[in-house]
Protein backbone atom coordinates (compact mmCIF):
# COMPACT_ATOMS: atom_id res chain seq x y z
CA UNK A 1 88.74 130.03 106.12
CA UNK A 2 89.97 131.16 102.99
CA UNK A 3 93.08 130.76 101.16
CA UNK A 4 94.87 133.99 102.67
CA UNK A 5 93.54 133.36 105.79
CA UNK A 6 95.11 130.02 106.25
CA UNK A 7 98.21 131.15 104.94
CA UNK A 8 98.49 134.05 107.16
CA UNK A 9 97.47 131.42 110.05
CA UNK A 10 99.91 129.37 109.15
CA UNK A 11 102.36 132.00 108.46
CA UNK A 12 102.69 132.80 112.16
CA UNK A 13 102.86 128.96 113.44
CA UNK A 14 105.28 126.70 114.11
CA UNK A 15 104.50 123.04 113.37
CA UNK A 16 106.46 120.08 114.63
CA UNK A 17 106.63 116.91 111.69
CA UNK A 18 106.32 113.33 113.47
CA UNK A 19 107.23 110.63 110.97
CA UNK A 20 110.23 108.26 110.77
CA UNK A 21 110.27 109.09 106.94
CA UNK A 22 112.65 111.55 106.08
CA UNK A 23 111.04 111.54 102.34
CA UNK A 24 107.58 111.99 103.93
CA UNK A 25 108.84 114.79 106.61
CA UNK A 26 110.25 116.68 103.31
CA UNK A 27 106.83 116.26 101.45
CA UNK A 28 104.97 117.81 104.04
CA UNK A 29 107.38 120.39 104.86
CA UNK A 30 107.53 121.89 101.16
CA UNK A 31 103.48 121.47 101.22
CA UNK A 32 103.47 123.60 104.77
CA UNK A 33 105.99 125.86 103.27
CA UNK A 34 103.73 126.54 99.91
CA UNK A 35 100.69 127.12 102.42
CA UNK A 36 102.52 129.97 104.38
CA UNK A 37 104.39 128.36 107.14
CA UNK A 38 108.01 128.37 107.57
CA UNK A 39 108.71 127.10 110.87
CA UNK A 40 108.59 123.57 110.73
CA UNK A 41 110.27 121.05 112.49
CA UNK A 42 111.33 117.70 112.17
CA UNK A 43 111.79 114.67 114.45
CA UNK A 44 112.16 111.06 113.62
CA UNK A 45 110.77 109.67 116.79
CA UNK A 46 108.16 110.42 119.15
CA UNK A 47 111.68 110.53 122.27
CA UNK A 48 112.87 113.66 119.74
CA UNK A 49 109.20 114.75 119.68
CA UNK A 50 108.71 114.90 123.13
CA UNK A 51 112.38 116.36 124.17
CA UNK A 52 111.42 119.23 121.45
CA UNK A 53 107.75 119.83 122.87
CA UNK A 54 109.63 120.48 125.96
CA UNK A 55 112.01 123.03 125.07
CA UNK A 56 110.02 124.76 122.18
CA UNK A 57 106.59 126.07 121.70
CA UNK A 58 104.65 124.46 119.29
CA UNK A 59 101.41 125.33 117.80
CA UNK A 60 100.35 122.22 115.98
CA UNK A 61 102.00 118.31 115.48
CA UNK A 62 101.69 115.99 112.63
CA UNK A 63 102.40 112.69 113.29
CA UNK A 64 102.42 109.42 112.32
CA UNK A 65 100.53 106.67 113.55
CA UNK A 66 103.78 103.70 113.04
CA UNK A 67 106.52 104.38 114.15
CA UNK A 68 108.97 102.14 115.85
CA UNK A 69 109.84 101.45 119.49
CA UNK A 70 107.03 104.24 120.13
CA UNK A 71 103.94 105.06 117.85
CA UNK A 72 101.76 107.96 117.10
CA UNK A 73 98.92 107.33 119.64
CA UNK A 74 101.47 107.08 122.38
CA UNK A 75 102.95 110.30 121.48
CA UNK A 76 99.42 111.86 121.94
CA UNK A 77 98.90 109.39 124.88
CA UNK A 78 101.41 111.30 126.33
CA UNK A 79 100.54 114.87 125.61
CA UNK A 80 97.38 114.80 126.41
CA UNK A 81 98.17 113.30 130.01
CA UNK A 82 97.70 116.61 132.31
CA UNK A 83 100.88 115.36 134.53
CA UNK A 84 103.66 115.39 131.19
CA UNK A 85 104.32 118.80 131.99
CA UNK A 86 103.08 119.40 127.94
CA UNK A 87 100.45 121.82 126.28
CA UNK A 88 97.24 119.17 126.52
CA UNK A 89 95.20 121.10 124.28
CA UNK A 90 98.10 120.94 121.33
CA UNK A 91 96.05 120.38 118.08
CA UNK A 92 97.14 116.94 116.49
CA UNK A 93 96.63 115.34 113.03
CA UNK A 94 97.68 112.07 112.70
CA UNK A 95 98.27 110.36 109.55
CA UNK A 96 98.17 107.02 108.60
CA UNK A 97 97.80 104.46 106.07
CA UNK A 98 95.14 102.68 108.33
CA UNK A 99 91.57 103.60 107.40
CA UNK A 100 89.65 101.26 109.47
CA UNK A 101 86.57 102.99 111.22
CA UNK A 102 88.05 101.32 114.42
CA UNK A 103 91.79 102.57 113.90
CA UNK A 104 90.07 106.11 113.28
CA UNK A 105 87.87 105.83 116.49
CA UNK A 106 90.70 104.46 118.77
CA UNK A 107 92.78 108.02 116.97
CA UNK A 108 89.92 110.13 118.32
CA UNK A 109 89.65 108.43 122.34
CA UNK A 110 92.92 109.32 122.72
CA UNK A 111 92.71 112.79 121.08
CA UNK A 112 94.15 113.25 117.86
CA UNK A 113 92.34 116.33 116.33
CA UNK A 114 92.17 115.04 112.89
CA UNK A 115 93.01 111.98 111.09
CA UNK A 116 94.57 112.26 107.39
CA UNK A 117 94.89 109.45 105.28
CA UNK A 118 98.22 108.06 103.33
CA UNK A 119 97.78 108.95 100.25
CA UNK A 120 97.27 112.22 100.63
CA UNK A 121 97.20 115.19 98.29
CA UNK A 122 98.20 118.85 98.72
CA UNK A 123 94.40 119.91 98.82
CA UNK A 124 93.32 117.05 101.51
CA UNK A 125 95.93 118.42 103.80
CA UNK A 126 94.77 122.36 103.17
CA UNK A 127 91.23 120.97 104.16
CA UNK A 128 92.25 118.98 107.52
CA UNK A 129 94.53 121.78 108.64
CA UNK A 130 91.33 124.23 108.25
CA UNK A 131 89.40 122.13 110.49
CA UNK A 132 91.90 121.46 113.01
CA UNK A 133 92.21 125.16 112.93
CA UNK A 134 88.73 125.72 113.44
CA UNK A 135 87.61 126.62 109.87
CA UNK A 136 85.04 124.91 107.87
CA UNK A 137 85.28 126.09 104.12
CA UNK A 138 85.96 124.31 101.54
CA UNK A 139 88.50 126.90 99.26
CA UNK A 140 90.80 125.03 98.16
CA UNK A 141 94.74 126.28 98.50
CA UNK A 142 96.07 124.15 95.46
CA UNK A 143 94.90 123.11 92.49
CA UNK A 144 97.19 119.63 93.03
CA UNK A 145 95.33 116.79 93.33
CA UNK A 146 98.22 114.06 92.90
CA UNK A 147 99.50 112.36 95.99
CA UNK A 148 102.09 114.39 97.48
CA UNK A 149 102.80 110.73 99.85
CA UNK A 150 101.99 107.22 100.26
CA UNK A 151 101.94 104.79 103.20
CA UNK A 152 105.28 103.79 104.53
């Protein structure tokens, strides 16, 4: 998928932001709003994630894996359950801080689409939202390779 393409993918998304970091929310909503896509949405837990998957379609979620009372993997837990009344097929990345192959495994099982790691940088994000979206190529969207986050 090239550059163009993603953006115009994007473009025409709306994309629902997981994380009880307000300062990470912002960093990936200015990095989803360089790529193309301005609909984003924020929520600081996975209750306002759930009440706003119920009330307004969504085309992709980025979440966090810890967050407090409930996590990431519960979130998805819960969407992909075919009784929740949610889209099960919703494309998820999940971030996290935790690299573990086991943590990234136990991701997977319960179906995150794609795993990004904290630190991340404007051109590892590009490349994980190309393969959640089904693309494989490597073009990069930004020439930024600093960390746009860290772990919280």
């Amino acid at each position: 998928m090239s550059t163009d393409a993603l953006t115009d993918t994007l473009s025409r998304m709306t994309i629902l932001l997981v994380d009880d970091s307000a300062a990470l929310r912002g960093a990936l909503r200015v990095s989803l709003q360089a790529f193309g896509c301005n609909r984003v949405v924020e929520v600081d837990t996975v209750e306002r994630a759930l009440e706003t998957l119920r009330i307004k379609p969504i085309d992709l979620v980025i979440t966090d894996w810890k967050m407090k009372p409930r996590d990431g993997i519960d979130l998805v837990r819960t969407l992909r359950d075919r009784h929740s009344g949610l889209p099960p097929r919703l494309p998820v990345v999940m971030l996290s801080a935790y690299t573990a192959d086991e943590r990234i495994r136990q991701a997977r099982q319960t179906g995150v689409d794609a795993f990004l790691t904290k630190p991340f940088t404007a051109t590892s994000l590009a490349q994980t939202l190309r393969e959640t979206l089904g693309a494989d190529t490597h073009t990069r969207i930004g020439a930024d390779s600093a960390p746009i986050a860290t772990a919280s």
